[in-house]
N, C-alpha and C. Protein backbone atom coordinates (compact mmCIF):
# COMPACT_ATOMS: atom_id res chain seq x y z
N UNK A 1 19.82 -9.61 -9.73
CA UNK A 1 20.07 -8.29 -10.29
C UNK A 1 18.80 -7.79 -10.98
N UNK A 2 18.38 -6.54 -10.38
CA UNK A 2 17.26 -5.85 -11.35
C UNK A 2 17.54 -5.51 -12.96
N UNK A 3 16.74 -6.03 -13.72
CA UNK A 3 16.35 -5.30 -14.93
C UNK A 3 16.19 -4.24 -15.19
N UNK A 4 17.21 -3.72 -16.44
CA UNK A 4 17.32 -2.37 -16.69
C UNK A 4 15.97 -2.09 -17.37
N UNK A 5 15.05 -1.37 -17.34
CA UNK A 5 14.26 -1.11 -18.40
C UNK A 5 13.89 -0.04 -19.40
N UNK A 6 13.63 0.30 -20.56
CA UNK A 6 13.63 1.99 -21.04
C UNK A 6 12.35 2.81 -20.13
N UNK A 7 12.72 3.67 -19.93
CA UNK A 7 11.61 4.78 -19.29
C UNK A 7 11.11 5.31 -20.50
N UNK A 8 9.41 5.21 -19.84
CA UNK A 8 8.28 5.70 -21.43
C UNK A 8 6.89 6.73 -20.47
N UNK A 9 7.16 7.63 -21.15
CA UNK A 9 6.22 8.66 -20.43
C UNK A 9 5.15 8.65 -20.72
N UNK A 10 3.87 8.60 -20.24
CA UNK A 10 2.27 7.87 -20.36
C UNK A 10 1.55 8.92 -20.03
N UNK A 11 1.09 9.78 -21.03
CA UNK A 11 -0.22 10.85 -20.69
C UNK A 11 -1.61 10.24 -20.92
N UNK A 12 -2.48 9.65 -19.83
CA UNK A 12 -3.55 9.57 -20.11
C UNK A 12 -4.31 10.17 -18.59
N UNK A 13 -5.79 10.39 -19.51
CA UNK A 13 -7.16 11.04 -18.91
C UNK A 13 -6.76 10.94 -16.93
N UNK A 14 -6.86 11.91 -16.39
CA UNK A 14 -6.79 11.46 -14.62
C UNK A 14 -7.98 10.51 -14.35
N UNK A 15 -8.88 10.54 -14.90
CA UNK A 15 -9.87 9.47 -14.29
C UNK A 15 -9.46 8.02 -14.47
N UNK A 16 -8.83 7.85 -16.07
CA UNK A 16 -7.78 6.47 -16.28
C UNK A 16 -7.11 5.99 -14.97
N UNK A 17 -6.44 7.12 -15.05
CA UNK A 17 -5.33 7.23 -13.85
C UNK A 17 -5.59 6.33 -12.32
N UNK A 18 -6.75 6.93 -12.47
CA UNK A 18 -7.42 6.70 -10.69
C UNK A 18 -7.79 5.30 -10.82
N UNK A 19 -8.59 4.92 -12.24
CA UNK A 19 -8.96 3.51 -11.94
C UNK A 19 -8.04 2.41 -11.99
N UNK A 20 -6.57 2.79 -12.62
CA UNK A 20 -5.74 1.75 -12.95
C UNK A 20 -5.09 1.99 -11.40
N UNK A 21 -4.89 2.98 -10.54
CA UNK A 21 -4.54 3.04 -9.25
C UNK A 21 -5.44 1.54 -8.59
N UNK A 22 -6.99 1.75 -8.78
CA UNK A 22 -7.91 0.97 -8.40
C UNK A 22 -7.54 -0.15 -8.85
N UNK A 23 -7.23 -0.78 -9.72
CA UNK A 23 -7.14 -2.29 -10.08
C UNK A 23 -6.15 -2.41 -9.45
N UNK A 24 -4.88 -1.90 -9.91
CA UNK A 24 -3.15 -2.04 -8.92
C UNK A 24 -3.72 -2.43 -7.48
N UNK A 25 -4.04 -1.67 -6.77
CA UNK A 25 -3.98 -1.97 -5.76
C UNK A 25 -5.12 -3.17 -5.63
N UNK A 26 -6.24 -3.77 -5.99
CA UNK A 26 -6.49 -4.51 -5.71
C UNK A 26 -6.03 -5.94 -6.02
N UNK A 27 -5.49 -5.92 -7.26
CA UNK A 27 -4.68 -6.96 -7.69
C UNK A 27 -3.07 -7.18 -7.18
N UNK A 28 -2.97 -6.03 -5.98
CA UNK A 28 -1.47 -5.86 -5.29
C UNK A 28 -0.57 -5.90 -6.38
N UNK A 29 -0.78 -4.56 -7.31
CA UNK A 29 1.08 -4.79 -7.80
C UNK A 29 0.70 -3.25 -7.80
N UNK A 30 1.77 -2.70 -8.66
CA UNK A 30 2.13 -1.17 -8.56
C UNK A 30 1.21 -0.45 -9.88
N UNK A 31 1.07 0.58 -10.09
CA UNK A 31 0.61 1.17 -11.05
C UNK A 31 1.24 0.91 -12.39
N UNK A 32 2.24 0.85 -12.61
CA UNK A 32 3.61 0.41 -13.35
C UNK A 32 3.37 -1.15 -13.57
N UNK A 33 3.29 -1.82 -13.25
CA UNK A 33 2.71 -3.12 -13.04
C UNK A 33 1.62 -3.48 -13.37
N UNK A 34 0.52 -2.52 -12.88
CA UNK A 34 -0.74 -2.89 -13.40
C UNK A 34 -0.56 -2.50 -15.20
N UNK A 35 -0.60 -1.84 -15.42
CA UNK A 35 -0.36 -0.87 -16.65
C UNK A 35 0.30 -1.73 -17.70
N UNK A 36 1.62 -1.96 -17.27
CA UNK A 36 2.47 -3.43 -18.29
C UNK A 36 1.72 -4.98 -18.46
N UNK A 37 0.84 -5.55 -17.07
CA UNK A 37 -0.03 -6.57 -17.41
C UNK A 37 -0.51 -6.43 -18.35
N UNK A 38 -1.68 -4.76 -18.16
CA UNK A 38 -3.00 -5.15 -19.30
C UNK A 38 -2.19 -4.57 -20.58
N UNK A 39 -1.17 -4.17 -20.79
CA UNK A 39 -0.48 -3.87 -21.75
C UNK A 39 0.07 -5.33 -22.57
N UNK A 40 0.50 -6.10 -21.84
CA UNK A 40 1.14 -7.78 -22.07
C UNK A 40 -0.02 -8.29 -22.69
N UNK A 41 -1.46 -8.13 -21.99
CA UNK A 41 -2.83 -9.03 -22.28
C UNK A 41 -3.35 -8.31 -23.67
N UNK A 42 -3.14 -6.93 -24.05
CA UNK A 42 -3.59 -6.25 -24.95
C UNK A 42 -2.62 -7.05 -26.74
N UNK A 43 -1.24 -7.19 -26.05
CA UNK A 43 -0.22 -7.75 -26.92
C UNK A 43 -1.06 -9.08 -27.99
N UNK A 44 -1.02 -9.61 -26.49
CA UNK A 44 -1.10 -11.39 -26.61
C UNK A 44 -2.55 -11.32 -27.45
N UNK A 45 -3.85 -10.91 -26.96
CA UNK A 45 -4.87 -10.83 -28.12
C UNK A 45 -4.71 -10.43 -29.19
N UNK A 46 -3.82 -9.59 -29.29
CA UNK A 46 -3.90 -8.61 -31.03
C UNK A 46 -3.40 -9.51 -31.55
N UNK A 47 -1.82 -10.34 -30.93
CA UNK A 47 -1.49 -11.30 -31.92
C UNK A 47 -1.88 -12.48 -31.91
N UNK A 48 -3.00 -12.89 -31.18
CA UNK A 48 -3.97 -14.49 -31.54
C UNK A 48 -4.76 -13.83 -32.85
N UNK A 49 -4.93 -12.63 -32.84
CA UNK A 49 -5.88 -12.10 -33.85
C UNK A 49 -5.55 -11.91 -35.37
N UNK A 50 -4.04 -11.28 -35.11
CA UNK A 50 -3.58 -11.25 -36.40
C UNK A 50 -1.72 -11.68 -36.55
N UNK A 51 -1.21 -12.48 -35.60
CA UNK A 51 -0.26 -13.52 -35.90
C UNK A 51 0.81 -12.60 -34.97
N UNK A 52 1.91 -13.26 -34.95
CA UNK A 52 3.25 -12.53 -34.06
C UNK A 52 3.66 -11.24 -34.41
N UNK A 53 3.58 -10.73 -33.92
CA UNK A 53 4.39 -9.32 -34.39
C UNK A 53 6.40 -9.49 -34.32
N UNK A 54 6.64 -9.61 -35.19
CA UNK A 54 7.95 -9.56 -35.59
C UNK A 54 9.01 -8.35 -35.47
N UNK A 55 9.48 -8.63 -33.86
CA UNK A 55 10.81 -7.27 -33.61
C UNK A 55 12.06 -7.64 -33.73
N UNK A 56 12.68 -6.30 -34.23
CA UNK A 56 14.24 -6.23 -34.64
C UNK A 56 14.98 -7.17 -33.14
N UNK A 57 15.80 -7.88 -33.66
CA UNK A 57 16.79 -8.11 -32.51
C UNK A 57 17.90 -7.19 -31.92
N UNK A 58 18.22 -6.46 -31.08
CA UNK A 58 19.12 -5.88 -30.84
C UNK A 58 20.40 -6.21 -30.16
């Protein structure tokens, strides 16, 4: 069964745009995909840097 996920609307620069097209496809996943990786990798450094970030349970 697919995962429900929240929909989040992303305005950035068209040239952004084009290069994260460029990595997606070379790394074969989707734009959506590419975008949530370096989003996951952006996570994971901030908190080696300054400890877990602590979210509400729902």
């Amino acid at each position: 069964m697919e995962k429900s996920y929240p929909k989040f609307t992303l305005r950035v620069e068209k040239s952004l745009l084009q290069k994260i097209e460029i990595s997606a496809k070379f790394n074969s996943r989707s734009k959506n995909r590419e975008i949530e990786f370096a989003l996951k990798r952006y996570i994971r450094d901030f908190e080696a840097l300054h400890g877990d970030i602590q979210i509400a349970e729902e």
